[in-house]
C-alpha atoms as a PDB file:
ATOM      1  CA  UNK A   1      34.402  24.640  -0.732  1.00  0.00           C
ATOM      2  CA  UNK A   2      31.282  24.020   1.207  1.00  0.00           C
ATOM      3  CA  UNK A   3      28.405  25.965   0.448  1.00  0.00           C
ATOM      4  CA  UNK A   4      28.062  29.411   1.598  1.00  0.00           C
ATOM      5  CA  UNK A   5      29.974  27.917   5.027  1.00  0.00           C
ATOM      6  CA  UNK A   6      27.088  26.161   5.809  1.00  0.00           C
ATOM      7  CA  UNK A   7      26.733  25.087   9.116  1.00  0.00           C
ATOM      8  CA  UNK A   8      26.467  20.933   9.860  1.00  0.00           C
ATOM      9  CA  UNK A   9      25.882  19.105  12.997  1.00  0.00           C
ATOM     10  CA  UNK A  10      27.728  15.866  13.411  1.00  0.00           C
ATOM     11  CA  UNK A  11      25.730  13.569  15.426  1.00  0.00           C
ATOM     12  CA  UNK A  12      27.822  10.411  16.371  1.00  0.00           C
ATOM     13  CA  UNK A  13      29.264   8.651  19.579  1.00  0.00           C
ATOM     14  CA  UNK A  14      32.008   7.458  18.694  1.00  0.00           C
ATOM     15  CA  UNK A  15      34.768  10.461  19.172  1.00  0.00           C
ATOM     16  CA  UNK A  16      37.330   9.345  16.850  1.00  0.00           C
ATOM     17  CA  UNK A  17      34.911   8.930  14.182  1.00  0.00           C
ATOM     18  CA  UNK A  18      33.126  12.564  14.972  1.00  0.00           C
ATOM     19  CA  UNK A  19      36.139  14.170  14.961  1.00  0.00           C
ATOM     20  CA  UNK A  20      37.764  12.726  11.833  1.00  0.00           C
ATOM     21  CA  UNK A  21      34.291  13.912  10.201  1.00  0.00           C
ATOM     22  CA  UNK A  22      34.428  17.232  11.481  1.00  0.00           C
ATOM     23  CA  UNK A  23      38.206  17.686  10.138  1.00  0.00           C
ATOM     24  CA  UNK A  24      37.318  16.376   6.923  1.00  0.00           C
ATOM     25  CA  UNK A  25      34.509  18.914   6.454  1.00  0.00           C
ATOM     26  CA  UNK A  26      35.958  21.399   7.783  1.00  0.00           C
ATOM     27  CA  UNK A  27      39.168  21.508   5.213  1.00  0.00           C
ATOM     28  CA  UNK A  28      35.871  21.357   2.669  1.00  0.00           C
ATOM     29  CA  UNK A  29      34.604  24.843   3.841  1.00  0.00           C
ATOM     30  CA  UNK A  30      32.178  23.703   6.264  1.00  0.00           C
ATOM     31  CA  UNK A  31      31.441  24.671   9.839  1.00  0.00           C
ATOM     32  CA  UNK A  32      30.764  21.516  12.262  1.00  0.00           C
ATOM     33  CA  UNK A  33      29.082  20.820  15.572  1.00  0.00           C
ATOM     34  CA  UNK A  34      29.655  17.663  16.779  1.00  0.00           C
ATOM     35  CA  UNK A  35      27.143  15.700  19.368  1.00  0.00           C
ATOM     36  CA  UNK A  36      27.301  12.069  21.129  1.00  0.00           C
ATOM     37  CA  UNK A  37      24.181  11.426  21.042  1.00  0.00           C
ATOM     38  CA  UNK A  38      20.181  12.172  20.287  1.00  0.00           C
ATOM     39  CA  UNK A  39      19.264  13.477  23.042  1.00  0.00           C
ATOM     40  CA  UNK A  40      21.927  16.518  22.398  1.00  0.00           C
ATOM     41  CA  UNK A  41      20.727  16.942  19.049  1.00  0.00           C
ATOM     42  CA  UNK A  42      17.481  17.552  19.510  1.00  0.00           C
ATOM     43  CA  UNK A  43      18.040  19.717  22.765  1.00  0.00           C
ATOM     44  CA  UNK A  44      20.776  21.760  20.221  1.00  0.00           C
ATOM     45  CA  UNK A  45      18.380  21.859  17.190  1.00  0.00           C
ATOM     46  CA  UNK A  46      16.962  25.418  17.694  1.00  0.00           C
ATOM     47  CA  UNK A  47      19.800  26.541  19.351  1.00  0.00           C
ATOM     48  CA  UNK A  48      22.611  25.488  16.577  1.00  0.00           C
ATOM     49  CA  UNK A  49      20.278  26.220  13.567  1.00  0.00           C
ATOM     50  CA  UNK A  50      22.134  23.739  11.128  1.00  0.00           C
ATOM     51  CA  UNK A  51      21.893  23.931   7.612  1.00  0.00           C
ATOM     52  CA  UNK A  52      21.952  19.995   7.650  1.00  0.00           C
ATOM     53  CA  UNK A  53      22.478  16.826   9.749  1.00  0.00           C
ATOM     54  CA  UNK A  54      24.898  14.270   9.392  1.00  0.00           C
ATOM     55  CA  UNK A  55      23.598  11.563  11.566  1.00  0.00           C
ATOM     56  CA  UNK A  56      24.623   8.827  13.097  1.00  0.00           C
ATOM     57  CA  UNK A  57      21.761   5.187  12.944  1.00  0.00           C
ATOM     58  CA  UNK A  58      23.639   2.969  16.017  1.00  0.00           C
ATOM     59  CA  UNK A  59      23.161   5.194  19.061  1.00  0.00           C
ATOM     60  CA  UNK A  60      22.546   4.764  22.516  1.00  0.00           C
ATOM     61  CA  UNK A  61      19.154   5.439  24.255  1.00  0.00           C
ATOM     62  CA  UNK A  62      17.995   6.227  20.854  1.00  0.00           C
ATOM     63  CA  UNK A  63      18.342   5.369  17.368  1.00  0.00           C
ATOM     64  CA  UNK A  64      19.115   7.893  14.105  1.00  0.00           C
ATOM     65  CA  UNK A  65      15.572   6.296  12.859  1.00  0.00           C
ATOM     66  CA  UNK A  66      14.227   8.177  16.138  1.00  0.00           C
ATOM     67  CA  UNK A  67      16.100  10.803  16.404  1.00  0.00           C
ATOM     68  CA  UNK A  68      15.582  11.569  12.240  1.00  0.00           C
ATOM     69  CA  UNK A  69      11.811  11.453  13.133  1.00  0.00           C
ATOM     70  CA  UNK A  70      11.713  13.629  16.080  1.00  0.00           C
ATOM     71  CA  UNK A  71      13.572  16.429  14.022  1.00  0.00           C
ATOM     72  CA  UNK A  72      11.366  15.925  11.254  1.00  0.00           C
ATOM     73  CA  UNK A  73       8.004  16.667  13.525  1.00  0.00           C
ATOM     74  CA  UNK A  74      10.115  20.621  14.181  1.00  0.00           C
ATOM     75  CA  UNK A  75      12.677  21.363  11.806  1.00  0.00           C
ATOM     76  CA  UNK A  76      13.222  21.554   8.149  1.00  0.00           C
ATOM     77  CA  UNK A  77      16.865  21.029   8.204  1.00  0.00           C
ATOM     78  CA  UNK A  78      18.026  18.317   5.575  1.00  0.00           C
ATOM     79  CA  UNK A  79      19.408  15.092   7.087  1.00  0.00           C
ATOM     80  CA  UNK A  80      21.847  12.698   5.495  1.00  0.00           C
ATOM     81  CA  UNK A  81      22.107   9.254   7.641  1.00  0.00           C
ATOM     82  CA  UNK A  82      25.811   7.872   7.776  1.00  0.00           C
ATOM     83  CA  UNK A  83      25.631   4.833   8.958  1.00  0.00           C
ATOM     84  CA  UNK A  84      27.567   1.146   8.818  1.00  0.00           C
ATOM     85  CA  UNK A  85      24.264  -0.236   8.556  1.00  0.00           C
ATOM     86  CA  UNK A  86      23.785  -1.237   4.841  1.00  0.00           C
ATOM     87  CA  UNK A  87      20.987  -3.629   4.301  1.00  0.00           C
ATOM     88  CA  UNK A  88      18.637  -2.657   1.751  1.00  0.00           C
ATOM     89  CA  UNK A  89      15.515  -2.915   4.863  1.00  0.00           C
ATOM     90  CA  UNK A  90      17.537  -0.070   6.957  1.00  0.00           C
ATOM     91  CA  UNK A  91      18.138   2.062   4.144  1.00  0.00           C
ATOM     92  CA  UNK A  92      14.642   1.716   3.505  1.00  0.00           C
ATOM     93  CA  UNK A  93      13.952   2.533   6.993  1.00  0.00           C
ATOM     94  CA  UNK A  94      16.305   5.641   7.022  1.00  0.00           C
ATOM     95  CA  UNK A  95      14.536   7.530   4.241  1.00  0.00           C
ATOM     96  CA  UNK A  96      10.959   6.183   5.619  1.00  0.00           C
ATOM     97  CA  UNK A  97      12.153   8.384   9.134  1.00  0.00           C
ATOM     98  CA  UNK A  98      12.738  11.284   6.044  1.00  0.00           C
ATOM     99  CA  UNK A  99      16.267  11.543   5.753  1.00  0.00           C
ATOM    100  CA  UNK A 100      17.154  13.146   2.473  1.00  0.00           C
ATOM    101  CA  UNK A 101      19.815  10.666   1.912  1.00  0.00           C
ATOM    102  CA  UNK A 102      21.646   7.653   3.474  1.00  0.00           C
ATOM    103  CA  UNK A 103      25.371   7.256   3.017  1.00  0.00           C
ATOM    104  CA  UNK A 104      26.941   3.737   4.264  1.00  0.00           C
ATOM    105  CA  UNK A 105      30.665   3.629   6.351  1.00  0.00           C
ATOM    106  CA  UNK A 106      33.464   3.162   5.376  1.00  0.00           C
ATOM    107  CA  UNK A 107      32.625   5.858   2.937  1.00  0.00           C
ATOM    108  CA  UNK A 108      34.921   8.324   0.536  1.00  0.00           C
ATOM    109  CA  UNK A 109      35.157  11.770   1.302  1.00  0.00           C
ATOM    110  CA  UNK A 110      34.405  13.124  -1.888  1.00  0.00           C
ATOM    111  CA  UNK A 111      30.961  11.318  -2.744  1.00  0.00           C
ATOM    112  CA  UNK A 112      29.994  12.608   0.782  1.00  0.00           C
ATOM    113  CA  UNK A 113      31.066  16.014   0.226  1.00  0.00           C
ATOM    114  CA  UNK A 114      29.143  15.719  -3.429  1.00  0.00           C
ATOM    115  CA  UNK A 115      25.970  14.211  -1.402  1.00  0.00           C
ATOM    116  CA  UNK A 116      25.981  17.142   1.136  1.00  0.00           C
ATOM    117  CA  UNK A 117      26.255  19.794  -1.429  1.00  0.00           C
ATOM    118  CA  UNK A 118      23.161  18.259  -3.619  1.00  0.00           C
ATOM    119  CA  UNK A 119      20.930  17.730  -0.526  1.00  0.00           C
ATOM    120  CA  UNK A 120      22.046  21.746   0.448  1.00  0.00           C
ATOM    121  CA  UNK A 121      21.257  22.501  -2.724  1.00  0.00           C
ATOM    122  CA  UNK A 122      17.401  20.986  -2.659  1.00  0.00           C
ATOM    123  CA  UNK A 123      17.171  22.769   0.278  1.00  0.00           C
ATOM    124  CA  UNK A 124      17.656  26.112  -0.712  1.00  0.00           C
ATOM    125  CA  UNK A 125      15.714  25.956  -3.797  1.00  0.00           C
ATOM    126  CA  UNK A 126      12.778  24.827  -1.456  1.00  0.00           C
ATOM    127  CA  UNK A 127      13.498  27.635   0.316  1.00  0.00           C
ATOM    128  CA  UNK A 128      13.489  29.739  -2.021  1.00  0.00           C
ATOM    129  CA  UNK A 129      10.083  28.589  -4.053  1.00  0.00           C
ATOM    130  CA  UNK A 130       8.190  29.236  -1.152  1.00  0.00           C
ATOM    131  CA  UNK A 131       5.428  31.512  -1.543  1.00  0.00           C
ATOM    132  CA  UNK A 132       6.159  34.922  -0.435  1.00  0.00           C
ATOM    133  CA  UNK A 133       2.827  34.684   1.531  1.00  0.00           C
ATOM    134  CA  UNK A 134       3.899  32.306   3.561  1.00  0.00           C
ATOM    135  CA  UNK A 135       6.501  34.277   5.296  1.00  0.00           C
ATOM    136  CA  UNK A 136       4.655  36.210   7.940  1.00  0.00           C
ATOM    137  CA  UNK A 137       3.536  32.650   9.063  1.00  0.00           C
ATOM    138  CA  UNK A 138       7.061  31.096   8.887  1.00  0.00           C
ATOM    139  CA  UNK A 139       8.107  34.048  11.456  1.00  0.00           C
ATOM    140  CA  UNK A 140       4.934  33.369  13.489  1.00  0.00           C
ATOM    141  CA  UNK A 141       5.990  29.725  13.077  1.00  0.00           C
ATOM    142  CA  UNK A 142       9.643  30.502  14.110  1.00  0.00           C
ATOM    143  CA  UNK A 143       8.545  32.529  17.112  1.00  0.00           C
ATOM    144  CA  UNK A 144       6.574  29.601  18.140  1.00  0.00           C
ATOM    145  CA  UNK A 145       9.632  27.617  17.384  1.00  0.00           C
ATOM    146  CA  UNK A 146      11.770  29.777  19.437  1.00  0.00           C
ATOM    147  CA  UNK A 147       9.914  29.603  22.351  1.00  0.00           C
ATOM    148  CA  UNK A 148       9.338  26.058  22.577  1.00  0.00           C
ATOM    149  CA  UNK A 149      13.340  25.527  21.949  1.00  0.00           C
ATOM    150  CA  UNK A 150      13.550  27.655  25.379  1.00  0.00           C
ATOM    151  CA  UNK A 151      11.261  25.538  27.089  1.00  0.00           C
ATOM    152  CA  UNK A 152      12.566  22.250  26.106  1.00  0.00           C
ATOM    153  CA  UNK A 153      16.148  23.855  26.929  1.00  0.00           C
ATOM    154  CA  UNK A 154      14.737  24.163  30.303  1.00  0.00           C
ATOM    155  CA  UNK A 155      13.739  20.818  30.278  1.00  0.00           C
ATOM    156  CA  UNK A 156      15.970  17.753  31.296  1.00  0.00           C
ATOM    157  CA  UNK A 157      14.528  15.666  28.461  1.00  0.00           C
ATOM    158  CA  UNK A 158      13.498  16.359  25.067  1.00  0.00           C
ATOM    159  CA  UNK A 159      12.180  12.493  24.416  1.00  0.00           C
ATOM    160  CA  UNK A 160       8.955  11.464  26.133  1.00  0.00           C
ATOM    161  CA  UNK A 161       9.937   9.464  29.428  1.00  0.00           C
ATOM    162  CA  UNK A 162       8.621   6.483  28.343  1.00  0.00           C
ATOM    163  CA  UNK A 163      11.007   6.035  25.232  1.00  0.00           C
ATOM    164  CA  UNK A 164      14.158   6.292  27.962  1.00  0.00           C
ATOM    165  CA  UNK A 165      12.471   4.230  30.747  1.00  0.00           C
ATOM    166  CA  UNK A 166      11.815   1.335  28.416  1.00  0.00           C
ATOM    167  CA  UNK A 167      15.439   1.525  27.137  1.00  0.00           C
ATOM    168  CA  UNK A 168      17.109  -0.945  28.875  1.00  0.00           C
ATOM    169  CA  UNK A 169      20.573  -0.098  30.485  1.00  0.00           C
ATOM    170  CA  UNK A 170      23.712  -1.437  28.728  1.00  0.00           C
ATOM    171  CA  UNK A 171      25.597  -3.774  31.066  1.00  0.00           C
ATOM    172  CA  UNK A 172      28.420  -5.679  28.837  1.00  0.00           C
ATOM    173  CA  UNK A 173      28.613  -3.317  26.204  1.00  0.00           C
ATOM    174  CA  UNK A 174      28.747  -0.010  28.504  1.00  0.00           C
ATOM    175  CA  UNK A 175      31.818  -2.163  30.491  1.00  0.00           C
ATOM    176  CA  UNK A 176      33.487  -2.306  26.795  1.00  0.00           C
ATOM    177  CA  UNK A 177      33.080   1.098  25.876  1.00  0.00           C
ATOM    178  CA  UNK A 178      34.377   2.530  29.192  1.00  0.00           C
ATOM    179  CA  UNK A 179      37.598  -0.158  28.968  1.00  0.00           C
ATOM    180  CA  UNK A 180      38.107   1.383  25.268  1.00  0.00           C
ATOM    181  CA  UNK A 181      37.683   4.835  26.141  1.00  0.00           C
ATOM    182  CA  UNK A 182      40.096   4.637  29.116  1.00  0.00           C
ATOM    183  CA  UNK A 183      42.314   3.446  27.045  1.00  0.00           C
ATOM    184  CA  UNK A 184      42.142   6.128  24.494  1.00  0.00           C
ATOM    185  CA  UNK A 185      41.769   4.232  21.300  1.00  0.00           C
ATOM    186  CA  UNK A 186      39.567   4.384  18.745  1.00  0.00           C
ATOM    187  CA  UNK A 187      37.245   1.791  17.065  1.00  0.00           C
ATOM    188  CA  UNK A 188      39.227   1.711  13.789  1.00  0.00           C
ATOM    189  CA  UNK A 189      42.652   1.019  16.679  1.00  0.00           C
ATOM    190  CA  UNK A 190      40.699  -1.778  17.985  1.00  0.00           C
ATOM    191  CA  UNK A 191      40.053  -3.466  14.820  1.00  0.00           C
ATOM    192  CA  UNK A 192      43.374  -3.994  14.060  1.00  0.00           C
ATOM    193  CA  UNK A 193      44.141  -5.829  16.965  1.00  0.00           C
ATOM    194  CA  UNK A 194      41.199  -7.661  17.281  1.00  0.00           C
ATOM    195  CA  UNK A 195      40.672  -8.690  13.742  1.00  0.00           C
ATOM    196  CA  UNK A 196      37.114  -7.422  14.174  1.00  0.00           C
ATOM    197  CA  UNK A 197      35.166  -5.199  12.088  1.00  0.00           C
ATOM    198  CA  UNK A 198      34.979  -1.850  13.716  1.00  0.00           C
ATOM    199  CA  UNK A 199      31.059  -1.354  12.929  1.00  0.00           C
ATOM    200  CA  UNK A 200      30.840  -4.728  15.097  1.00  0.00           C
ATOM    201  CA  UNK A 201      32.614  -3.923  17.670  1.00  0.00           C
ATOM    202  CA  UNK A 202      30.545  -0.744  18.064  1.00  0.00           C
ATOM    203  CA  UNK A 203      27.385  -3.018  17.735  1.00  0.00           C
ATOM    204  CA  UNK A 204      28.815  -4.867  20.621  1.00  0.00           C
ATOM    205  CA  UNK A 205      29.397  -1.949  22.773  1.00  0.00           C
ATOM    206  CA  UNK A 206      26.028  -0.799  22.359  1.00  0.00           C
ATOM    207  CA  UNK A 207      24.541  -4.696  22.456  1.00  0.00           C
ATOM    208  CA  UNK A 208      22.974  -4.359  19.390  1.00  0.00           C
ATOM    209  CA  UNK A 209      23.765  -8.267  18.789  1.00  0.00           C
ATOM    210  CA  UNK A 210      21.320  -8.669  15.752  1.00  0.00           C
ATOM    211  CA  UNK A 211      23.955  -6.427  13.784  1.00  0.00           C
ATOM    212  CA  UNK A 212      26.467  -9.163  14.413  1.00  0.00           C
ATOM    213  CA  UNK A 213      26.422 -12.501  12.521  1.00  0.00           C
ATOM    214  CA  UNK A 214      25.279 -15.294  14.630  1.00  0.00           C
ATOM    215  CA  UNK A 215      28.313 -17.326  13.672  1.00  0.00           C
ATOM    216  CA  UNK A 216      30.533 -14.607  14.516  1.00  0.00           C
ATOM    217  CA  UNK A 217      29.000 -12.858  17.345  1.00  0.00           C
ATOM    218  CA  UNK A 218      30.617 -14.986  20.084  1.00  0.00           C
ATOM    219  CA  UNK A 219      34.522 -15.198  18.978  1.00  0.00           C
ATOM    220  CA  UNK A 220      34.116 -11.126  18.068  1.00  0.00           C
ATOM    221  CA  UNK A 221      32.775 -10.630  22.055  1.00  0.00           C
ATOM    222  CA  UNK A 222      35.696 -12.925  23.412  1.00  0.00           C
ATOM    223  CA  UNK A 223      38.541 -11.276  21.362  1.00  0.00           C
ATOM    224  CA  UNK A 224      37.004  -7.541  22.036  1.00  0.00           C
ATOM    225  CA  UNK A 225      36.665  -8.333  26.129  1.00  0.00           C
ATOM    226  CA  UNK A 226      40.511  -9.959  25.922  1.00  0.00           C
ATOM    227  CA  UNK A 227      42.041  -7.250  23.882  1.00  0.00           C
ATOM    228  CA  UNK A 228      40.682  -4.528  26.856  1.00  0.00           C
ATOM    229  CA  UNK A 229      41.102  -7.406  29.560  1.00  0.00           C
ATOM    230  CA  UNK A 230      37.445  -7.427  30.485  1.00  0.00           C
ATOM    231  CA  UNK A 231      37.009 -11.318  32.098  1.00  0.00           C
ATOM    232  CA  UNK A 232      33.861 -12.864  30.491  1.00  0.00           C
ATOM    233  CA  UNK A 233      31.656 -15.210  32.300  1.00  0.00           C
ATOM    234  CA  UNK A 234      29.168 -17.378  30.563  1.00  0.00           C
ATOM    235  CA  UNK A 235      26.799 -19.239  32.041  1.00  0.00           C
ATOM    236  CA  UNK A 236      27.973 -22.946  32.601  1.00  0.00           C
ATOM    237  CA  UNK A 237      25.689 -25.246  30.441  1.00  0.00           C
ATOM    238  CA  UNK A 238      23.231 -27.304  32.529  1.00  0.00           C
ATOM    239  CA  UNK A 239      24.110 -31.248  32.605  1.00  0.00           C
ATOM    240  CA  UNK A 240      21.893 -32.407  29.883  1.00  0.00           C
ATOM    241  CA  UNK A 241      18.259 -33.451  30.761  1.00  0.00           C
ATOM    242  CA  UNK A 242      18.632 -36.710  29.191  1.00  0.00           C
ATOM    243  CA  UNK A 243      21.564 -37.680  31.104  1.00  0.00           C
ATOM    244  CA  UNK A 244      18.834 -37.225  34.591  1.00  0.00           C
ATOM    245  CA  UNK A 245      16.502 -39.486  32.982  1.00  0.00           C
ATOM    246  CA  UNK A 246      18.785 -41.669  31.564  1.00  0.00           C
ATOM    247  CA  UNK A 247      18.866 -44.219  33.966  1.00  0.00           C
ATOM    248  CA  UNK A 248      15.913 -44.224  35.677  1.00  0.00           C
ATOM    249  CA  UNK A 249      14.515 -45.254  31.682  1.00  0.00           C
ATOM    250  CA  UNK A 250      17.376 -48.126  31.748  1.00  0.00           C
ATOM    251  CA  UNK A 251      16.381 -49.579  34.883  1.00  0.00           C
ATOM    252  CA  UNK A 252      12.455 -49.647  33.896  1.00  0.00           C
ATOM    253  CA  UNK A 253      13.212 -51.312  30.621  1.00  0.00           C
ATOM    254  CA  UNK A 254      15.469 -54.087  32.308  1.00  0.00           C
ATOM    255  CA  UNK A 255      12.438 -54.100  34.824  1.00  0.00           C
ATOM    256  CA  UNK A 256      10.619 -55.083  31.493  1.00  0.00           C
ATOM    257  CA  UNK A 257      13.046 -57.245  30.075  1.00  0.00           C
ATOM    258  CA  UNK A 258      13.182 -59.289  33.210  1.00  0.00           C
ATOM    259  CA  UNK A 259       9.369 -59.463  33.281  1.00  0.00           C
ATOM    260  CA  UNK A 260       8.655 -61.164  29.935  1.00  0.00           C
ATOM    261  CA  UNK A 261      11.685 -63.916  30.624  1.00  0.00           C
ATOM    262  CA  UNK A 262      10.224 -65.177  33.703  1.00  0.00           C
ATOM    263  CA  UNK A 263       6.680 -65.160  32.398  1.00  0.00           C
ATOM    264  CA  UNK A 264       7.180 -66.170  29.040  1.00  0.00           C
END
């Protein structure tokens, strides 16, 4: 059973996969809130109070590297990435933002639920080793806390304006997602019909295309956009340069031809 019910807030935007999540910790003991994005999370930090952080990396507006750092600069709450993204470099990154641990998707129930309990269980020993001194300026600290959470509930955004404003605004992707959504499947649904890995198809949706092989990021946008009957429309290739110069370059050279027959 999870640990003392401990509370844990499930920050991820894709629905089906939040909610499978929550279930699954929830039958371990667990109490979950679940969030679509950053922005929530750190507006819900103070409020909420979770014991930990399950947190999404592939986000919109911002990533879990950004949002693991923001939390980081108010809250001691552990944080355990869970993420498709497993390259050695964004692991790397993850625990560099200072998550306490970085789990990769698809991943098995159990070794999360022994990950979660180990991270809880750093955390309350922390907790507990703390000088005894140090309290009257943790409740000083938490008033502070407190009343900033009230002001920054008041506030539309927790995130400086700059970090949104220089987010650009999904076009393609956003049209995908909405097509999905209205159609009420999930990611995992999709990949079965579109022979596409789920985590790309989410890359997609978010146009993160660096996550998806060169080779493969064209055929997985076509078969996504048919499957939810989105029309694509590349841009026509121009006619080739060479073919415009072409024959003004012929005609010179016969011009030259012709010009060392008749004087030679």
């Amino acid at each position: 059973m999870g640990t003392t019910r401990a509370t844990i807030m499930v920050v991820d935007d894709d629905l089906a996969t939040s909610t499978l999540i929550s279930h699954q910790l929830r039958s371990l003991g667990y109490r979950t809130v679940c969030l679509g994005d950053g922005i929530q999370a750190l507006q819900q930090m103070a409020i909420v109070q979770p014991d930990l952080v399950l947190l999404d990396v592939m986000m919109p507006h911002m990533s879990g590297w950004d949002i693991c750092r923001q939390i980081r600069t108010s809250f001691d709450a552990p944080i355990i990435l869970l993420t498709a993204k497993d390259a050695d470099a964004d692991i790397a990154a993850g625990l560099s933002a200072g998550a306490d641990d970085y789990v990769t998707k698809p991943y098995r129930i159990a070794q999360l639920h022994a990950r979660i309990e180990a991270v809880l269980r750093r955390s309350q020993q922390r907790a507990r080793l703390r000088p005894a001194a140090r309290t009257g300026t943790a409740s000083a600290a938490g008033s502070r806390s407190s009343s900033a959470a009230t002001t920054a509930a008041q506030t539309p955004e927790v995130v400086p304006p700059t970090t949104l404003a220089t987010t650009p605004r999904p076009r393609l992707g956003a049209t995908l997602r909405e097509a999905r959504l209205r159609r009420g499947v999930s990611l995992y649904q999709a990949e079965q019909v579109c022979r596409v890995r789920w985590d790309y198809l989410q890359a997609i949706e978010q146009e993160q295309w660096e996550y998806v092989p060169r080779a493969r990021r064209r055929s997985a946008i076509q078969a996504y956009a048919a499957y939810l009957g989105i029309p694509l429309r590349y841009p026509q290739p121009r006619r080739s340069s060479f073919a415009s110069v072409a024959a003004p370059l012929v005609a010179v050279a016969l011009m030259l031809v012709a010009a060392v027959i008749y004087f030679f």
